[in-house]
N, C-alpha and C. Protein backbone atom coordinates (compact mmCIF):
# COMPACT_ATOMS: atom_id res chain seq x y z
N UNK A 1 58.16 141.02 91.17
CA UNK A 1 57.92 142.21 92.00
C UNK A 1 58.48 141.93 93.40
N UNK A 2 59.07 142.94 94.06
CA UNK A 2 59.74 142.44 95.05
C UNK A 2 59.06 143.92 96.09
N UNK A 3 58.87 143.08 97.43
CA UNK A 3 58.83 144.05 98.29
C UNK A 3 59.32 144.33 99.49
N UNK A 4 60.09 145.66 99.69
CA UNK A 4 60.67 145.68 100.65
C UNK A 4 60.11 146.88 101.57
N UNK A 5 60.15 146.28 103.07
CA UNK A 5 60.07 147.26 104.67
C UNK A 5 61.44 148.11 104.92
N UNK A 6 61.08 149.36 104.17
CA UNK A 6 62.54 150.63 104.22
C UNK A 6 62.18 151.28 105.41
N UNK A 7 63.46 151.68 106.39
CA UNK A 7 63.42 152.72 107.35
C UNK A 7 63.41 153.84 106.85
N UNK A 8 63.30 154.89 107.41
CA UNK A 8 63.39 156.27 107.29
C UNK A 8 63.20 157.13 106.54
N UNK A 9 62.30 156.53 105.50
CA UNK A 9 61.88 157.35 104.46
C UNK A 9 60.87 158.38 105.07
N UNK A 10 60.70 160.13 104.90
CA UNK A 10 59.70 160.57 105.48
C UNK A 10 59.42 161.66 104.26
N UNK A 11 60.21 161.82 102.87
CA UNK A 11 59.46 162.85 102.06
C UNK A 11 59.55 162.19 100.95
N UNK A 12 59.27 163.15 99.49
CA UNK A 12 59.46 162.35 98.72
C UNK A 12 60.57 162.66 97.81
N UNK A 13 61.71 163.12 98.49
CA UNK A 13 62.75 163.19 98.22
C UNK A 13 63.69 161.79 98.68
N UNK A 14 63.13 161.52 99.76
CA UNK A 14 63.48 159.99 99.88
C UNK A 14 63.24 159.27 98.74
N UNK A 15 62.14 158.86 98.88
CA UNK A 15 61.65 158.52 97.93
C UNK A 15 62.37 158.71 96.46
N UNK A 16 62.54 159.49 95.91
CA UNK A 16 64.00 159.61 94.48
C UNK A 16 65.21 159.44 94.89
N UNK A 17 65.47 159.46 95.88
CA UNK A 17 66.98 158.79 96.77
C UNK A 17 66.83 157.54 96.31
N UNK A 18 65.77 156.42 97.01
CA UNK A 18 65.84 155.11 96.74
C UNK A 18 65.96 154.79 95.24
N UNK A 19 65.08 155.55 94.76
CA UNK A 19 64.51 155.08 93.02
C UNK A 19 65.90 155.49 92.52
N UNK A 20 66.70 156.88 92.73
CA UNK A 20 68.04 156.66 91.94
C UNK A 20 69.26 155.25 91.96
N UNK A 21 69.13 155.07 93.82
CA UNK A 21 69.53 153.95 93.77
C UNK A 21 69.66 152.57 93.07
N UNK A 22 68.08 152.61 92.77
CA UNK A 22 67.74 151.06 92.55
C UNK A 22 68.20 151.31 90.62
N UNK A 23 68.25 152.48 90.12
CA UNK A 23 68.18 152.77 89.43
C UNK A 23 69.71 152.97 88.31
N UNK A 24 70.33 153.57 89.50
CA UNK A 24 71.74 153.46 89.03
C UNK A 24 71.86 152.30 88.49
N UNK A 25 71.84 150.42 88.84
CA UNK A 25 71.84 149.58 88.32
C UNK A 25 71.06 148.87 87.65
N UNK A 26 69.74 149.55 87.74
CA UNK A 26 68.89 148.84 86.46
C UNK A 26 67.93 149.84 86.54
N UNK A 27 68.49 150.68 85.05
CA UNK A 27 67.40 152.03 84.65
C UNK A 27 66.26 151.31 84.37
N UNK A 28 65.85 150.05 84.09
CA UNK A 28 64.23 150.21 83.89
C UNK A 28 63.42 150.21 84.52
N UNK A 29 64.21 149.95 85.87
CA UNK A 29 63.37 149.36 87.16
C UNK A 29 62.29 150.37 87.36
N UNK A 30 60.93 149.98 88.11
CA UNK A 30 60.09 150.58 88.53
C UNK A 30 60.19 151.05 89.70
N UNK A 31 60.23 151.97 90.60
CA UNK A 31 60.15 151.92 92.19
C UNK A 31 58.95 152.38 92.74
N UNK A 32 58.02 151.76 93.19
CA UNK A 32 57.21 153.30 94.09
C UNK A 32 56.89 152.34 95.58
N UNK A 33 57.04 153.87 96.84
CA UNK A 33 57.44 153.26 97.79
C UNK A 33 55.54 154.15 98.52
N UNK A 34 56.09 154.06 99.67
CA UNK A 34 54.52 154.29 100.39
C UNK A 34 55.05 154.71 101.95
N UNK A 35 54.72 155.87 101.75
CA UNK A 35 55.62 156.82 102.97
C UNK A 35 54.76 156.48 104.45
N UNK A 36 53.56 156.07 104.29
CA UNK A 36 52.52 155.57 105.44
C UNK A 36 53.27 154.37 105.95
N UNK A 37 53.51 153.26 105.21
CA UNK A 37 53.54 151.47 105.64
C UNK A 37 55.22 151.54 105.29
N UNK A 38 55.91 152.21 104.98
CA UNK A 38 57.47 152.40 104.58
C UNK A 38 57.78 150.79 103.84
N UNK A 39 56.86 150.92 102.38
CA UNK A 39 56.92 149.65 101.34
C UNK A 39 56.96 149.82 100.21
N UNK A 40 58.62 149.78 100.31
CA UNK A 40 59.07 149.78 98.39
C UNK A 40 58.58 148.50 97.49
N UNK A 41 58.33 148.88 96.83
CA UNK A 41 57.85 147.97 95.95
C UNK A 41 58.37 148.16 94.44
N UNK A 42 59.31 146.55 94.21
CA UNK A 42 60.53 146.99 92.92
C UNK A 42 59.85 146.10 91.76
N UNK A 43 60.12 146.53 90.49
CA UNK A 43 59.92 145.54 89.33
C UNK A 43 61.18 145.82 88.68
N UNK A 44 62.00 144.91 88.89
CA UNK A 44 63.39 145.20 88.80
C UNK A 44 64.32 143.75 88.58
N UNK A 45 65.06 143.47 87.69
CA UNK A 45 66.21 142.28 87.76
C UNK A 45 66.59 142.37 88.19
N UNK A 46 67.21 143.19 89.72
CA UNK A 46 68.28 143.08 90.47
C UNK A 46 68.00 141.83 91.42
N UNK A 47 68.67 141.02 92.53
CA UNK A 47 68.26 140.04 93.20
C UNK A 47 67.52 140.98 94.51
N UNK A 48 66.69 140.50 95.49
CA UNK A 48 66.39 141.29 96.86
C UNK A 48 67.45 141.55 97.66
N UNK A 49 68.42 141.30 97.63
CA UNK A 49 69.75 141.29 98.13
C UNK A 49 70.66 142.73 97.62
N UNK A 50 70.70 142.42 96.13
CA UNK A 50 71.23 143.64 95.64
C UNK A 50 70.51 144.46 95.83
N UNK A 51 69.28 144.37 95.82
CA UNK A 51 68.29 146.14 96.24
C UNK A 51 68.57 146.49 97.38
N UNK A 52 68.20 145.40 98.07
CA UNK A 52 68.13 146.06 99.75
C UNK A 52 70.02 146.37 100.22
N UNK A 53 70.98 145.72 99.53
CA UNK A 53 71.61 146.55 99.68
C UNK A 53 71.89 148.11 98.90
N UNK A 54 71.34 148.25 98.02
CA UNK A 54 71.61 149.40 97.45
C UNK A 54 71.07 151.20 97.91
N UNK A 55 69.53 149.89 98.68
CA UNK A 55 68.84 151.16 99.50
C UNK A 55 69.13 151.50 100.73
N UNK A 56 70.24 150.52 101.30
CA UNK A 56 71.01 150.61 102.65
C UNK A 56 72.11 151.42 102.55
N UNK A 57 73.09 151.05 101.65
CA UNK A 57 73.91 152.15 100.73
C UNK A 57 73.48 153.89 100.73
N UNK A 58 72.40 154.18 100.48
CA UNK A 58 71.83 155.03 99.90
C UNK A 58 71.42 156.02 101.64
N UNK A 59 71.35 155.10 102.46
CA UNK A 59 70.92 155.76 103.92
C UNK A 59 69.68 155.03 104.21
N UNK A 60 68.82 154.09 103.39
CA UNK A 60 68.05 153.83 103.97
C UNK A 60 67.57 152.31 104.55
N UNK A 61 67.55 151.73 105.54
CA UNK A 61 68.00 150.73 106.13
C UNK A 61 66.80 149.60 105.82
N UNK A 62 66.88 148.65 105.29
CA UNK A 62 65.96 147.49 104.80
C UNK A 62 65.93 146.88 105.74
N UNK A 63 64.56 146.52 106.26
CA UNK A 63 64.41 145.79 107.59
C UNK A 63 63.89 144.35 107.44
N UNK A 64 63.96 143.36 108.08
CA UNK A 64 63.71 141.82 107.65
C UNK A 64 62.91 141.71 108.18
């Protein structure tokens, strides 16, 4: 389970922005994020690297 601090998420259209993202490269992945604490939270084979770039990609900026 991996968790990541996303910028700018504010609906939950964001929210299916990221999940297509993470998704495009691994359909099984789980996403659910939390529009209060802006914390995706992945169950996903991709590395934290490939996510957080994918959700940076996507417009939304992964913060360290």
């Amino acid at each position: 389970m991996l968790s990541l601090k996303v910028s700018g998420m504010t609906c939950g259209g964001c929210i299916n922005a990221v999940t297509r993202a993470i998704q495009s490269q691994d359909p099984q992945a789980k996403v659910q994020a939390d529009l209060a604490t802006q914390i995706v939270s992945l169950e996903t084979s991709l590395s934290k690297a490939q996510a957080s770039q994918l959700i940076t990609d996507a417009g939304f900026p992964v913060l360290i």
